[in-house]
PDB file of N, CA and C in Angstrom:
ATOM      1  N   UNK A   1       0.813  -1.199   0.000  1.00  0.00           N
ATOM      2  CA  UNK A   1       0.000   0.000   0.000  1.00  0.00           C
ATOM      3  C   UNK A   1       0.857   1.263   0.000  1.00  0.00           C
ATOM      4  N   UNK A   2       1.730   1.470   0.912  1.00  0.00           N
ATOM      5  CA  UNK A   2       2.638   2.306   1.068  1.00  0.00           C
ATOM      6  C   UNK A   2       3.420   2.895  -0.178  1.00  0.00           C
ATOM      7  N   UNK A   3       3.731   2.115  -1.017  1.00  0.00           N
ATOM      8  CA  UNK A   3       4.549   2.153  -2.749  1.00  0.00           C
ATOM      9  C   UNK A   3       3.584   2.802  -3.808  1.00  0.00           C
ATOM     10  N   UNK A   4       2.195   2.272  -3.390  1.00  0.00           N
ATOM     11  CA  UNK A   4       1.193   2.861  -4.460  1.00  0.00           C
ATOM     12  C   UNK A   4       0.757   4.507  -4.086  1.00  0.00           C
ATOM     13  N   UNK A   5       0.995   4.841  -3.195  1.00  0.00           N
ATOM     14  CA  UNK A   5       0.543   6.242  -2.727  1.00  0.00           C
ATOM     15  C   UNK A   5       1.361   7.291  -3.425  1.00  0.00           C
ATOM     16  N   UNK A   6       2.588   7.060  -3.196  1.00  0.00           N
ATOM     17  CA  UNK A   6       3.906   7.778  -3.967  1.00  0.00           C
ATOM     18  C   UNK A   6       3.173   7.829  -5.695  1.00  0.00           C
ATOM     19  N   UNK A   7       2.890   6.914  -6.348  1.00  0.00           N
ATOM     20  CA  UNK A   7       2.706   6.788  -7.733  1.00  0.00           C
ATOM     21  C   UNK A   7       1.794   7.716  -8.163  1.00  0.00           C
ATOM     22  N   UNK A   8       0.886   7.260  -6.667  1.00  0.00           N
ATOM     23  CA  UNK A   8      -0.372   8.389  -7.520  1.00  0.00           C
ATOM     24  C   UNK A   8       0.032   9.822  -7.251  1.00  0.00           C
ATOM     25  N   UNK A   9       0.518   9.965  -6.103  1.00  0.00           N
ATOM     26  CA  UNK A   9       0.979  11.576  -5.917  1.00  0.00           C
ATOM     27  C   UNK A   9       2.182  12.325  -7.382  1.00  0.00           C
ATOM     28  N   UNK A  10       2.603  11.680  -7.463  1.00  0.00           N
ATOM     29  CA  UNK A  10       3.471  11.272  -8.908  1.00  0.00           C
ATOM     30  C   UNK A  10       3.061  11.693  -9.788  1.00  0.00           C
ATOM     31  N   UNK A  11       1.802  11.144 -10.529  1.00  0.00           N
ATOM     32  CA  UNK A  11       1.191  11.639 -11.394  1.00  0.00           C
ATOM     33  C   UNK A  11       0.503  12.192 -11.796  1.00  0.00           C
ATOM     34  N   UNK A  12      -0.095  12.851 -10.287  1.00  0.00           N
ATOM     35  CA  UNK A  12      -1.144  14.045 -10.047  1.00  0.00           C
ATOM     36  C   UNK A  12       0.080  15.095 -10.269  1.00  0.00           C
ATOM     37  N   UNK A  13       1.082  15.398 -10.043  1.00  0.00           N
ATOM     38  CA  UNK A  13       2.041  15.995 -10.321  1.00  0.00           C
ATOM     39  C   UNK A  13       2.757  16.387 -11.775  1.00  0.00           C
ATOM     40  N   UNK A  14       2.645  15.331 -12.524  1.00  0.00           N
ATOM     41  CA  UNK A  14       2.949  15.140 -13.490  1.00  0.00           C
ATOM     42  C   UNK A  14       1.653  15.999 -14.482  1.00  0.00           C
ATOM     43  N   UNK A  15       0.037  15.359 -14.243  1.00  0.00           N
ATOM     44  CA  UNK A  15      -0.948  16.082 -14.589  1.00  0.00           C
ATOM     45  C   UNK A  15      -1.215  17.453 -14.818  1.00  0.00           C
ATOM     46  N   UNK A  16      -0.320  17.997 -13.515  1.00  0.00           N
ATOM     47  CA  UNK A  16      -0.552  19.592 -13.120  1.00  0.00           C
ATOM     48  C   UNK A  16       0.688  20.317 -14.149  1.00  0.00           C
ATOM     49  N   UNK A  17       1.361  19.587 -14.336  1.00  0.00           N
ATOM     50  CA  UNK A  17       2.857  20.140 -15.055  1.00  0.00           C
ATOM     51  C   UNK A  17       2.166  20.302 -16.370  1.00  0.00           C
ATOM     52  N   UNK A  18       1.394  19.534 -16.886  1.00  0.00           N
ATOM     53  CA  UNK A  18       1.114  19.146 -18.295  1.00  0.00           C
ATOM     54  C   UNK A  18      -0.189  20.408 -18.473  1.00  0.00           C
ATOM     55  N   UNK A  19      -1.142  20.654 -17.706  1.00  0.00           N
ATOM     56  CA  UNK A  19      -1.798  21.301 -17.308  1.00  0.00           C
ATOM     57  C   UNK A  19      -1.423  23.013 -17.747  1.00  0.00           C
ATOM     58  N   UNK A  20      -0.648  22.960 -16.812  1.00  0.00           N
ATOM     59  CA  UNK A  20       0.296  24.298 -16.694  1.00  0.00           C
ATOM     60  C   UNK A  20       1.055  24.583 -17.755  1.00  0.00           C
ATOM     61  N   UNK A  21       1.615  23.648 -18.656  1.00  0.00           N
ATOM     62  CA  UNK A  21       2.320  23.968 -19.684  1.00  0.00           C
ATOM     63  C   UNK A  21       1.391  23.927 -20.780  1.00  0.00           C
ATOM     64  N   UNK A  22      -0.072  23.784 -20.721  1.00  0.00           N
ATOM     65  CA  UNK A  22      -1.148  23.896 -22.022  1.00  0.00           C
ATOM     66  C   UNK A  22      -1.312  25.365 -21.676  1.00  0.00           C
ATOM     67  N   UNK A  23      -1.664  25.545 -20.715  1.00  0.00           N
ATOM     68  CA  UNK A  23      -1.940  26.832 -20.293  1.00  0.00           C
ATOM     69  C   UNK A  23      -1.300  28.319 -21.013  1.00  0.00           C
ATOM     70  N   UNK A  24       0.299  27.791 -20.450  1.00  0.00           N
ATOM     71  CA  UNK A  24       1.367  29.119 -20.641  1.00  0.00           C
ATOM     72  C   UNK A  24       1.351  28.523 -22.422  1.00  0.00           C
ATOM     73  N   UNK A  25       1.044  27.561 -22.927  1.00  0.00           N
ATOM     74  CA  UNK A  25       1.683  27.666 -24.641  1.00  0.00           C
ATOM     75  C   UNK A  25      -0.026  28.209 -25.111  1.00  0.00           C
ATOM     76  N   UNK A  26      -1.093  28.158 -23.959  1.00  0.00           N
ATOM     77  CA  UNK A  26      -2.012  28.379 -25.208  1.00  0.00           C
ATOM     78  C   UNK A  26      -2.009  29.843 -25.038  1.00  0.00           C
ATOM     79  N   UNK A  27      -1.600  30.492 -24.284  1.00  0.00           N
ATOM     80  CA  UNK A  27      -2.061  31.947 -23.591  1.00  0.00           C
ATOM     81  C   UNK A  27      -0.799  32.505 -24.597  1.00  0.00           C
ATOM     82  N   UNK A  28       0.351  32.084 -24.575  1.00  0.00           N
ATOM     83  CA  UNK A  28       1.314  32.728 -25.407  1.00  0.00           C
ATOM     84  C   UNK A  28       0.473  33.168 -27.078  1.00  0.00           C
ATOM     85  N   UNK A  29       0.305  31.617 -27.433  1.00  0.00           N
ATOM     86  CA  UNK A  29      -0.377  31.823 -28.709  1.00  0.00           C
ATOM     87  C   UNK A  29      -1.537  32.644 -28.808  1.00  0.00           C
ATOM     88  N   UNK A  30      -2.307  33.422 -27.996  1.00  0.00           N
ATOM     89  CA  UNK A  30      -3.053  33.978 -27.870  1.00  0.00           C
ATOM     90  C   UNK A  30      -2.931  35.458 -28.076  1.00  0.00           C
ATOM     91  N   UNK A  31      -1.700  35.610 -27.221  1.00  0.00           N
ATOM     92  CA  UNK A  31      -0.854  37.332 -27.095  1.00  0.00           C
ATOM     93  C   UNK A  31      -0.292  36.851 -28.894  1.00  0.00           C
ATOM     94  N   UNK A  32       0.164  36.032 -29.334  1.00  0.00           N
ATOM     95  CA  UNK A  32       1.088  36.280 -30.377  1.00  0.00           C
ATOM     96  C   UNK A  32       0.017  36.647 -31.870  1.00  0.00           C
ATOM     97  N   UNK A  33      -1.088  36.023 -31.389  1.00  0.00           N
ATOM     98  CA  UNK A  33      -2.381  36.096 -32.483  1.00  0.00           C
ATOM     99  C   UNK A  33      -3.193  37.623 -32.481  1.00  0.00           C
ATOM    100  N   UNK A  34      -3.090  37.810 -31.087  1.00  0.00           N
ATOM    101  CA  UNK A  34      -3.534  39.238 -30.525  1.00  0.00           C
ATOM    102  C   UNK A  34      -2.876  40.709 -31.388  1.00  0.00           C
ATOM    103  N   UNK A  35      -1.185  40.747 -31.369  1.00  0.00           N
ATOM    104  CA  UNK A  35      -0.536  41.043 -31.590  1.00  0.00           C
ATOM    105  C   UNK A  35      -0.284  41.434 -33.497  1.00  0.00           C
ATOM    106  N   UNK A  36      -0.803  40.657 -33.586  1.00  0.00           N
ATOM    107  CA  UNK A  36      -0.373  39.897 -35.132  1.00  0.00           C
ATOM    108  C   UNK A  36      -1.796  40.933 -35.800  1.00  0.00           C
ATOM    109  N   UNK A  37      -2.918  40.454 -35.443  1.00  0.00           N
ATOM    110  CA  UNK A  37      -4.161  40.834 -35.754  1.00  0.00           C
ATOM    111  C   UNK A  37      -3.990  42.971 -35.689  1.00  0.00           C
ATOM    112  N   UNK A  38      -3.202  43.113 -33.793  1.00  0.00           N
ATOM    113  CA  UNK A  38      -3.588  44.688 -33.980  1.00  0.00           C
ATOM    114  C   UNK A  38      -2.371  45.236 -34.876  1.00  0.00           C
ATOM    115  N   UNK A  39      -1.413  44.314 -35.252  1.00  0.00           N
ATOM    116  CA  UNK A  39      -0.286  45.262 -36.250  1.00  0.00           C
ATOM    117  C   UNK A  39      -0.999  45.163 -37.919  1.00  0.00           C
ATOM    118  N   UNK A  40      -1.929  44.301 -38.323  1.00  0.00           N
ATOM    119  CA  UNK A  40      -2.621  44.362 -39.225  1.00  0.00           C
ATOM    120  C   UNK A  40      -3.368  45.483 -39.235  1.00  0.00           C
ATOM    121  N   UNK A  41      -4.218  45.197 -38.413  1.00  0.00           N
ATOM    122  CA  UNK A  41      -5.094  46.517 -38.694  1.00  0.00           C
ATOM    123  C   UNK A  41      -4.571  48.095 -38.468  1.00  0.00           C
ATOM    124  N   UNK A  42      -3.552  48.302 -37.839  1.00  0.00           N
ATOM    125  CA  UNK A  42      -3.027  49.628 -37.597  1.00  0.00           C
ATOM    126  C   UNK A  42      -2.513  49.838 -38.903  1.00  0.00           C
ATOM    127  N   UNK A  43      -1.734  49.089 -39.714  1.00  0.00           N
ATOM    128  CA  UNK A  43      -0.964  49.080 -41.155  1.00  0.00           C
ATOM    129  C   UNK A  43      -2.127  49.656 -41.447  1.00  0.00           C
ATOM    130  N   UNK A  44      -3.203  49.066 -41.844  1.00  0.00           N
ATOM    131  CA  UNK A  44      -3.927  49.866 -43.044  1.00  0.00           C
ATOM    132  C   UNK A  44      -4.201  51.411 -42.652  1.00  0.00           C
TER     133      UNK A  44
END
């Protein structure tokens, strides 16, 4: 019992990392689309 507790804490860990890194790449792509869109429209 003792061995299986570690595993799961493990990969609830692992979850949150994966989590967190959708997060910061989708939010980046977001500012970079943001960005992209207001230098378009200011050009014209």
């Amino acid at each position: 019992m003792s061995k299986r507790k570690p595993t799961a804490v493990n990969r609830r860990a692992k979850e949150e990392i994966n989590k967190k890194a959708i997060i910061w790449t989708g939010s980046i792509l977001l500012v970079v689309i943001l960005a992209m869109t207001l230098l378009l429209i200011l050009n014209k």
